[in-house]
N, C-alpha and C. Protein backbone atom coordinates (compact mmCIF):
# COMPACT_ATOMS: atom_id res chain seq x y z
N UNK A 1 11.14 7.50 -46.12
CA UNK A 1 12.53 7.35 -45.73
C UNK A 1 12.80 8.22 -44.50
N UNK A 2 13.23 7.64 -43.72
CA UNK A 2 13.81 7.97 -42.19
C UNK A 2 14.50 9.58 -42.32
N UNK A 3 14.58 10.45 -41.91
CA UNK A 3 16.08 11.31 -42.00
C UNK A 3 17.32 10.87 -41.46
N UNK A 4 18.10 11.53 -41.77
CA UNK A 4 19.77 10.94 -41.92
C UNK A 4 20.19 10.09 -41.77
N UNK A 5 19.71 9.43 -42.91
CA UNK A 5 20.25 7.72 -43.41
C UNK A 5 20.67 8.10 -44.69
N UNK A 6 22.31 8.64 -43.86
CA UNK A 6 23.20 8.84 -44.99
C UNK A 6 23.78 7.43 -45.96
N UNK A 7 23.73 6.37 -45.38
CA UNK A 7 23.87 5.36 -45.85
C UNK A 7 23.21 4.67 -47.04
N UNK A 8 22.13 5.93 -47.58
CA UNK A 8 21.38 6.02 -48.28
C UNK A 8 21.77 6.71 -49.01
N UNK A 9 22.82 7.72 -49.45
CA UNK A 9 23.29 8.31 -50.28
C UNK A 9 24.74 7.77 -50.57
N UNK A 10 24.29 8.41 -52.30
CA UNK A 10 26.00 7.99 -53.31
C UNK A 10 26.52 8.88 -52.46
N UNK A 11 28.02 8.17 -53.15
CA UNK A 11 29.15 9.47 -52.43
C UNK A 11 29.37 10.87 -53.03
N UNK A 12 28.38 11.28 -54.39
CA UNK A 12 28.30 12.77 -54.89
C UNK A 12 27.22 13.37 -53.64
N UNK A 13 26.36 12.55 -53.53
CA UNK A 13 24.92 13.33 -52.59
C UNK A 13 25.64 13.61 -51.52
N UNK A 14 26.59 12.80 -50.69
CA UNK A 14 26.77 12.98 -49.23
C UNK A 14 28.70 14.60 -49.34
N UNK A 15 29.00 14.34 -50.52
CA UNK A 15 29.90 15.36 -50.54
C UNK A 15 29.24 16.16 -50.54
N UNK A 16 28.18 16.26 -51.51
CA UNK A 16 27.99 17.75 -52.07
C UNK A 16 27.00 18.22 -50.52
N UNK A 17 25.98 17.60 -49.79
CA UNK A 17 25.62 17.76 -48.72
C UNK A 17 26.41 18.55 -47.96
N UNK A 18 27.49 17.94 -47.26
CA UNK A 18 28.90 18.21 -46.59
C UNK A 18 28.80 19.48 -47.31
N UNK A 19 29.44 20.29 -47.97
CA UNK A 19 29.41 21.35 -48.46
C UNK A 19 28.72 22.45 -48.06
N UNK A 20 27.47 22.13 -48.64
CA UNK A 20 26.01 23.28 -48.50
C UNK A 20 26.10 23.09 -47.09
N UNK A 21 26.10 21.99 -46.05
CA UNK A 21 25.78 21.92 -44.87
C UNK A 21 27.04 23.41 -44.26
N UNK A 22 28.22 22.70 -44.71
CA UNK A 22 28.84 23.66 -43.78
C UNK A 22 28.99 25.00 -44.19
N UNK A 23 28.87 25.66 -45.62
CA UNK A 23 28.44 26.91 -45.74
C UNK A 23 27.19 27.38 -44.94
N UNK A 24 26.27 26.83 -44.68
CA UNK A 24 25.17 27.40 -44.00
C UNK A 24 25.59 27.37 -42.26
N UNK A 25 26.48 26.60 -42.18
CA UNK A 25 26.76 26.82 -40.35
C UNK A 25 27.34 28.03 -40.69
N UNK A 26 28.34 28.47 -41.38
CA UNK A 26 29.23 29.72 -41.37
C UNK A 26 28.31 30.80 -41.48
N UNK A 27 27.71 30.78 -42.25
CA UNK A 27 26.22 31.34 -42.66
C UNK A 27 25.39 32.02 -41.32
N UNK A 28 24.94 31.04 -40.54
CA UNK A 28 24.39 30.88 -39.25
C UNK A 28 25.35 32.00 -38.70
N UNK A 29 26.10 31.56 -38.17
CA UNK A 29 27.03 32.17 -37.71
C UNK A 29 27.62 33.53 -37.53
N UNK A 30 26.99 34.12 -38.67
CA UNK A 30 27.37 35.67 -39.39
C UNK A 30 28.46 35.43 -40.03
N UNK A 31 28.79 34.62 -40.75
CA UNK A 31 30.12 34.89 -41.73
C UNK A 31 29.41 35.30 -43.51
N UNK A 32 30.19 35.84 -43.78
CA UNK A 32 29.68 35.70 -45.38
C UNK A 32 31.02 34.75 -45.97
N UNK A 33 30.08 34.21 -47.45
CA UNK A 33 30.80 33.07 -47.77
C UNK A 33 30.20 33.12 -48.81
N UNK A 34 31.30 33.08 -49.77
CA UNK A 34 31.68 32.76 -51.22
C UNK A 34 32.32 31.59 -51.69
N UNK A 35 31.78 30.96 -52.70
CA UNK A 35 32.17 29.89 -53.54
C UNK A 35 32.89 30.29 -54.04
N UNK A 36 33.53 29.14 -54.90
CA UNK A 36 34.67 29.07 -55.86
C UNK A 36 34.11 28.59 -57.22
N UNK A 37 34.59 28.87 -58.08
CA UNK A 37 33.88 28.57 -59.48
C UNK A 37 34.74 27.46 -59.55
N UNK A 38 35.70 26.94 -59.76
CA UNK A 38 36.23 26.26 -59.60
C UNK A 38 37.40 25.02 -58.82
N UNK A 39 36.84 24.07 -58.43
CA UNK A 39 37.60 23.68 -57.24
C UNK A 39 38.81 22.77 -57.61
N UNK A 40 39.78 23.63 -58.20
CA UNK A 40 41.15 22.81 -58.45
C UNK A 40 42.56 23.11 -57.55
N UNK A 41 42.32 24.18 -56.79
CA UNK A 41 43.26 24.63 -55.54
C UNK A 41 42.96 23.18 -54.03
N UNK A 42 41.72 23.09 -53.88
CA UNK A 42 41.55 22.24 -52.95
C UNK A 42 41.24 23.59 -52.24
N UNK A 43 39.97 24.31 -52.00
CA UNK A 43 39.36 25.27 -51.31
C UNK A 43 38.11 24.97 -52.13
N UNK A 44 37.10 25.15 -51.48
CA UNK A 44 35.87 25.02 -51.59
C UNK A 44 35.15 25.73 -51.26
N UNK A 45 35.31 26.94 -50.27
CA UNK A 45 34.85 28.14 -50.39
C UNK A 45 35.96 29.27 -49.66
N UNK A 46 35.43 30.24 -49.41
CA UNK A 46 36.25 31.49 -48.20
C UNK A 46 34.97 32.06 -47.99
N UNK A 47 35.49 32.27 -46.24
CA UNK A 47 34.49 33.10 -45.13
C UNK A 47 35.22 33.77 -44.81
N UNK A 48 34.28 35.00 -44.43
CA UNK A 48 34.84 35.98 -43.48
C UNK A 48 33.69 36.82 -42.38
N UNK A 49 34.41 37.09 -41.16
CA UNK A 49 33.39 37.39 -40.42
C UNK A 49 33.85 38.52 -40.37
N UNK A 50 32.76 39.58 -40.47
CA UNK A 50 32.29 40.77 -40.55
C UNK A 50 33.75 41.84 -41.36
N UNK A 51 34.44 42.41 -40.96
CA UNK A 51 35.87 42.96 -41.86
C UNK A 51 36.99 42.04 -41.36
N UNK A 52 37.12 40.82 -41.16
CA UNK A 52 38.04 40.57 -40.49
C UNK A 52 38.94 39.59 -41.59
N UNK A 53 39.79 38.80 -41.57
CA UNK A 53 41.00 38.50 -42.84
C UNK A 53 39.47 37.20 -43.55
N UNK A 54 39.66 36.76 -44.19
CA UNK A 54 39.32 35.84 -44.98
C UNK A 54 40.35 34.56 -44.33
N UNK A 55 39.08 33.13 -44.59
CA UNK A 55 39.75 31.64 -44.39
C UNK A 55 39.15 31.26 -45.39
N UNK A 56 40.38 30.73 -45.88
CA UNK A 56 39.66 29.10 -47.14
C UNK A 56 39.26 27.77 -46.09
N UNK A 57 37.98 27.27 -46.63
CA UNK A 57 37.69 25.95 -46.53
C UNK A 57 37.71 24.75 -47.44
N UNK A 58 38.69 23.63 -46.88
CA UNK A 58 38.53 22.19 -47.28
C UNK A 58 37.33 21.95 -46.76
N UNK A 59 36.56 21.55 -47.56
CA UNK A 59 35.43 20.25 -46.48
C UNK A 59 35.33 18.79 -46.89
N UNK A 60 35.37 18.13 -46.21
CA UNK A 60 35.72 16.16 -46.34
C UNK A 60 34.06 16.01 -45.42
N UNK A 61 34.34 15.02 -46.11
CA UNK A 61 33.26 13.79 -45.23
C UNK A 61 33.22 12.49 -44.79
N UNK A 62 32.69 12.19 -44.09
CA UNK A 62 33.24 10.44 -43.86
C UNK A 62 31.85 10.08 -43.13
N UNK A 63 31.33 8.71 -43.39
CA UNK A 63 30.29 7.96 -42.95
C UNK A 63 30.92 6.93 -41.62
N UNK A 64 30.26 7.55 -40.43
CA UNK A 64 30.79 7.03 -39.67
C UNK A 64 31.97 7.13 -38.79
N UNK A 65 32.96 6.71 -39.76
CA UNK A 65 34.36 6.58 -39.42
C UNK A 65 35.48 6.04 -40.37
N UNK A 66 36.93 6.11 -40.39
CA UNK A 66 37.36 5.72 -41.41
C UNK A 66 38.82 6.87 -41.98
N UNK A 67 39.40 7.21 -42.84
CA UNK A 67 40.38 7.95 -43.15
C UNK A 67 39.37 9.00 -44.34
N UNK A 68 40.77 10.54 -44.29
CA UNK A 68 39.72 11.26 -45.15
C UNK A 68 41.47 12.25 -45.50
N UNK A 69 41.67 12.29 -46.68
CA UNK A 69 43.27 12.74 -46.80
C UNK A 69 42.94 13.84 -48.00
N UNK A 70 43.86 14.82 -47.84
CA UNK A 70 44.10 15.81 -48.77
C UNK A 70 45.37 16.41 -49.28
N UNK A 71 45.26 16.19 -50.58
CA UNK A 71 46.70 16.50 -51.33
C UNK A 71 47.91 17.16 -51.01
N UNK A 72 48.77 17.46 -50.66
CA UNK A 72 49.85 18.24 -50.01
C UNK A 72 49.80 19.55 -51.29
N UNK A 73 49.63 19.27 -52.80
CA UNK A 73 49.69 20.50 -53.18
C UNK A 73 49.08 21.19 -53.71
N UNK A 74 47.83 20.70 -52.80
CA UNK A 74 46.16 21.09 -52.88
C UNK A 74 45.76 21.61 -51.47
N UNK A 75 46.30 21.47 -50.14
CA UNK A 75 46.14 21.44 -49.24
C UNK A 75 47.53 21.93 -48.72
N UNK A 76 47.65 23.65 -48.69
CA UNK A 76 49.06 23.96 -48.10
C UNK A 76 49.03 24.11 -46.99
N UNK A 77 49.71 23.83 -46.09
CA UNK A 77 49.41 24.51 -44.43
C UNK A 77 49.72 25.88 -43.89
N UNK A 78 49.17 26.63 -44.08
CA UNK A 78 48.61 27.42 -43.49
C UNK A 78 47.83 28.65 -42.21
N UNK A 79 48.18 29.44 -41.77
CA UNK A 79 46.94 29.92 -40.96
C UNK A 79 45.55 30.17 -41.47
N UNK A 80 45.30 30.69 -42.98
CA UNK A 80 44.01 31.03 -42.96
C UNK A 80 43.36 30.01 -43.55
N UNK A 81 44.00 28.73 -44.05
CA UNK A 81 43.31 27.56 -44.54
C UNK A 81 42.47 25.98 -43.10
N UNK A 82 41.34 25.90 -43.35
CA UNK A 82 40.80 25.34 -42.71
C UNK A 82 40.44 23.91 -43.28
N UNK A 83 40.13 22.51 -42.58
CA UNK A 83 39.55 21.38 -43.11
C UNK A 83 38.30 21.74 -42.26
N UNK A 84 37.20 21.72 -42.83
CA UNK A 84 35.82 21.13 -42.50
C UNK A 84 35.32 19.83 -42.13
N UNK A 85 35.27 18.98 -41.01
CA UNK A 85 35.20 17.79 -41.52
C UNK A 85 33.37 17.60 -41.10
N UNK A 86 33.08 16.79 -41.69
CA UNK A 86 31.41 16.35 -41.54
C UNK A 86 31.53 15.31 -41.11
N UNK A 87 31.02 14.32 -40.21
CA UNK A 87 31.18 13.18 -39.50
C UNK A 87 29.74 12.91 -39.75
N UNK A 88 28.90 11.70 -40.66
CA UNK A 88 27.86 11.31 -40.78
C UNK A 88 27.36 10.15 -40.29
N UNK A 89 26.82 9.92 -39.43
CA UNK A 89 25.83 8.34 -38.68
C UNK A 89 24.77 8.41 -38.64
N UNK A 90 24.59 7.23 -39.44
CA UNK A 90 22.81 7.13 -39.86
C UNK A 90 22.01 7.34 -38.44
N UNK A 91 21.08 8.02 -39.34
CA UNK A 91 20.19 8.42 -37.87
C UNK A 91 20.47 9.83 -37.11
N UNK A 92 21.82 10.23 -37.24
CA UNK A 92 22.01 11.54 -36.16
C UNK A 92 22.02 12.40 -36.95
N UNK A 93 22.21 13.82 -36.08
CA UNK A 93 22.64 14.75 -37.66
C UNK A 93 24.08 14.84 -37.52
N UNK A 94 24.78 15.50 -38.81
CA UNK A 94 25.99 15.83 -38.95
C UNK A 94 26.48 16.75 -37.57
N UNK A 95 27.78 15.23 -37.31
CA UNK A 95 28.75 16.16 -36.54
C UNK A 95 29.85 16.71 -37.19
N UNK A 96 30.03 18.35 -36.93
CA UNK A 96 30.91 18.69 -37.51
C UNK A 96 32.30 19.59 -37.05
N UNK A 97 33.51 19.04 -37.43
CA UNK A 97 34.45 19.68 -36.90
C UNK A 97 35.29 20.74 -37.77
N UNK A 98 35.68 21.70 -37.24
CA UNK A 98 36.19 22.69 -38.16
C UNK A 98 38.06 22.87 -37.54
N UNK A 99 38.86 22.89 -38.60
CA UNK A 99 40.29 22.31 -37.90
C UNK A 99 41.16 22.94 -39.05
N UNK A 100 42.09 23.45 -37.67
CA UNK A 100 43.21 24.67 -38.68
C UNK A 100 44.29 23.85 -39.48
N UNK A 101 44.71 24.41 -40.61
CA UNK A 101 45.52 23.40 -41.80
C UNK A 101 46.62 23.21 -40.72
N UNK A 102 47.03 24.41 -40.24
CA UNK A 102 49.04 23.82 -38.96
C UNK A 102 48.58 22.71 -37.88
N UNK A 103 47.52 22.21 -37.85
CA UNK A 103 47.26 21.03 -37.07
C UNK A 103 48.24 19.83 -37.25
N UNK A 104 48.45 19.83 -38.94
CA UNK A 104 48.99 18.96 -39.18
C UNK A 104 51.05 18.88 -38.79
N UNK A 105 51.26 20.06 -39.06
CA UNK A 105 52.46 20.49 -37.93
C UNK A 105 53.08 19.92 -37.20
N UNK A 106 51.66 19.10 -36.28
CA UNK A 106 52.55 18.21 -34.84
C UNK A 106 52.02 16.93 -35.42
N UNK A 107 52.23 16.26 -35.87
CA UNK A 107 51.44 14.82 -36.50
C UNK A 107 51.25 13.69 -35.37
N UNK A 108 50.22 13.16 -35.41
CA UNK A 108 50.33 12.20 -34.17
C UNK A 108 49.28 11.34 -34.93
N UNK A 109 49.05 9.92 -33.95
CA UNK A 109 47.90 9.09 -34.48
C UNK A 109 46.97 9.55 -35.37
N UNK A 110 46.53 10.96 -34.87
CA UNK A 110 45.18 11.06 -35.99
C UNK A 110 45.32 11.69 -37.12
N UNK A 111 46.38 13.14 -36.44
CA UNK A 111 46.58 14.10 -37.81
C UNK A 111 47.50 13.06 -38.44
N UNK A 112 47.93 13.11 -39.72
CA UNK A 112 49.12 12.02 -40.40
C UNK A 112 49.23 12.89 -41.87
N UNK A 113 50.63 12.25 -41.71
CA UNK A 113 51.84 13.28 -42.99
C UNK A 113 52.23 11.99 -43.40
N UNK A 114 51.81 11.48 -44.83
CA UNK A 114 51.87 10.71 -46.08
C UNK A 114 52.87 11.15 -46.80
N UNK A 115 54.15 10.47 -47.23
CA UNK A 115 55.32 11.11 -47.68
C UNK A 115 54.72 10.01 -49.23
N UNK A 116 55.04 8.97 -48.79
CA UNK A 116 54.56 8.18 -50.54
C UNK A 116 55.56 8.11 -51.30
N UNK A 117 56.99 8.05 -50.70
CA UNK A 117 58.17 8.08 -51.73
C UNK A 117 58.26 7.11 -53.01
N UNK A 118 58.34 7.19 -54.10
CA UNK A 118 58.42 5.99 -54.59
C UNK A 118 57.47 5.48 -54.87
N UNK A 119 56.21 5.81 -54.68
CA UNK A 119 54.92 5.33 -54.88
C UNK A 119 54.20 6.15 -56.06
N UNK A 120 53.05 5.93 -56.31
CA UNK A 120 51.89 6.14 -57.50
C UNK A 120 51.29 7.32 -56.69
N UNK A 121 50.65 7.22 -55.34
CA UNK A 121 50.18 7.85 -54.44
C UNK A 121 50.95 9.19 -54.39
N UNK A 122 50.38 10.56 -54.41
CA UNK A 122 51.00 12.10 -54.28
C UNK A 122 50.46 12.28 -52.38
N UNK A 123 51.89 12.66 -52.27
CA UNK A 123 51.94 13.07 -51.15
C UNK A 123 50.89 14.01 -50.41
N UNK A 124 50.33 13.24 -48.85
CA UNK A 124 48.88 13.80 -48.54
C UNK A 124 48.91 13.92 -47.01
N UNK A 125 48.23 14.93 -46.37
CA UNK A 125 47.73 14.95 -45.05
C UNK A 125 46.51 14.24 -44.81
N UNK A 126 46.44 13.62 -43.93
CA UNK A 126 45.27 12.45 -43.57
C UNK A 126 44.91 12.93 -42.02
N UNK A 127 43.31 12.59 -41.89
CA UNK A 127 43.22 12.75 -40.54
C UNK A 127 42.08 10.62 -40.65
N UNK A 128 42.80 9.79 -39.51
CA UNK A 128 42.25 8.80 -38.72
C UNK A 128 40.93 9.05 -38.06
N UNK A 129 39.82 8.79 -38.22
CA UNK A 129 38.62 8.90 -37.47
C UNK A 129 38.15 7.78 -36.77
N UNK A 130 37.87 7.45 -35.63
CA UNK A 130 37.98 5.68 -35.08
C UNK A 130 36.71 6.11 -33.74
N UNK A 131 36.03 5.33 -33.44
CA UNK A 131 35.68 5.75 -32.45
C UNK A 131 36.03 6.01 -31.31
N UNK A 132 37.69 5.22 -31.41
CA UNK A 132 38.49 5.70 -30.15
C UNK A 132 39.22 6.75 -30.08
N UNK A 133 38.91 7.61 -30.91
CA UNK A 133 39.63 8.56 -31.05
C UNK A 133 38.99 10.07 -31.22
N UNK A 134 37.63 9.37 -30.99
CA UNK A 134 36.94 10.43 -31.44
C UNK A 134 37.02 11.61 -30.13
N UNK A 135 37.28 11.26 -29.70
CA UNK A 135 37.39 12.64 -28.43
C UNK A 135 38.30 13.43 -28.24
N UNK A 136 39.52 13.17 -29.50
CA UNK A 136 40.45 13.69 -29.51
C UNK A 136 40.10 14.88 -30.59
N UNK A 137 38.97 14.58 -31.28
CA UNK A 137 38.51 15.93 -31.87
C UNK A 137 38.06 16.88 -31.56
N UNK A 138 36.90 16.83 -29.97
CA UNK A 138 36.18 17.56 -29.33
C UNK A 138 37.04 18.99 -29.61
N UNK A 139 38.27 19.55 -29.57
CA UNK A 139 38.66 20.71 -28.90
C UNK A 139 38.65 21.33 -30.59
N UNK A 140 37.97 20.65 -31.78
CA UNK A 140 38.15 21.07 -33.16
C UNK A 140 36.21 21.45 -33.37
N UNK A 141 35.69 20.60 -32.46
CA UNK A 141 34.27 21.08 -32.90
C UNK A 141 33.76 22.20 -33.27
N UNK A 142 32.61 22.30 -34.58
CA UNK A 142 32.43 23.28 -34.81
C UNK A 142 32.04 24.45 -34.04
N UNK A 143 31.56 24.80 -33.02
CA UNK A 143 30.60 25.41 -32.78
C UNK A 143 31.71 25.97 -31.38
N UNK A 144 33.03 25.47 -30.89
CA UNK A 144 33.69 26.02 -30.49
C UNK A 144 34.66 26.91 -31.43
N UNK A 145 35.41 25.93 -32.94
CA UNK A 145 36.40 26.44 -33.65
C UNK A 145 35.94 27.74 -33.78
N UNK A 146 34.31 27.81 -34.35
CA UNK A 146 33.79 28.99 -35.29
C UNK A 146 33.91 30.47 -33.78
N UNK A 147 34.12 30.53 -32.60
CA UNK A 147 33.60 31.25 -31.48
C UNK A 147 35.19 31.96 -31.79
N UNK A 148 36.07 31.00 -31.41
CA UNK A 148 37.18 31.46 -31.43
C UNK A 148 37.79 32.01 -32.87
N UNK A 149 37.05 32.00 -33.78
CA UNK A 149 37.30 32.78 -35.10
C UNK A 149 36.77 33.83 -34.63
N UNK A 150 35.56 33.73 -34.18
CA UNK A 150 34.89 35.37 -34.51
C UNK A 150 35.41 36.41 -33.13
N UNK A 151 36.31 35.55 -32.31
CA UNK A 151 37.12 35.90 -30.75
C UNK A 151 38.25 36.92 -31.59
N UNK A 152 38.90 35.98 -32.39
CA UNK A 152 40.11 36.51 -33.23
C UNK A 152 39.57 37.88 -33.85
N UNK A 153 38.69 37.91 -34.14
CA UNK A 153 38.38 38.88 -35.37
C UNK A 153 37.83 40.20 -34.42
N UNK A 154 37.15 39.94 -33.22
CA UNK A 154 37.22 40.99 -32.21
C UNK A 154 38.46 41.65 -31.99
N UNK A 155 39.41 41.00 -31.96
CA UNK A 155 40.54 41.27 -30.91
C UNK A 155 41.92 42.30 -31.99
């Protein structure tokens, strides 16, 4: 079997992936990072780089492209709360973006605020992933978000 032919994994293999993957970038990184024994807040872990405050992480995944939403009272907005997102296409490796919860704040095409009045559905923040849109994530990529964390934590 090829590598990353995620299309090849259930949707437990490719979450739980997503996960371990992005603890080990933080990891990389110099952050230390602790799990949660239990994931009923909607945090999935907290990092911190070197003495500096602690962030909770959401992490989502999506194959390809497509919608990826999180509970409003699972997902508070925040400064120290983060979404992780993992972007998977067979064949590449994980692209991954790391994106502050007040993103959702200014709502536009991609970030989106789910009210659900009247509905079955509990009110949720959604982020749109499209390929036309994908460049509107660039300024969330990991490997910039994580610089300007550890910028913050200098300063």
């Amino acid at each position: 079997m090829a590598r990353f032919q995620w299309s090849a994994l259930n949707k437990q293999q490719v979450g739980a992936f997503a996960e371990y993957f992005v603890k080990m970038e933080f990891t990389m990184y110099g952050f230390q990072v602790y799990g949660t024994e239990v994931d009923d807040r909607g945090i999935d872990f907290v990092a911190r780089y070197d003495s500096g405050p602690f962030i909770e992480i959401q992490v989502k995944s999506l194959r390809q492209s497509g919608y990826v939403f999180m509970r409003k009272d699972k997902f508070l907005l925040r400064e120290e709360l983060h979404l992780a997102l993992a972007l998977l296409n067979d064949g590449l490796e994980p692209a991954l973006y790391l994106i502050p919860s007040e993103t959702w704040n200014q709502e536009n095409g991609i970030f989106v605020n789910r009210v659900y009045e009247n509905k079955k559905s509990k009110p949720e923040w959604g982020i749109n992933v499209s390929a036309k849109n994908l460049s509107s994530l660039e300024a969330y990529r990991f490997e910039h978000a994580i610089q300007r964390l550890v910028q913050q934590t200098a300063n």
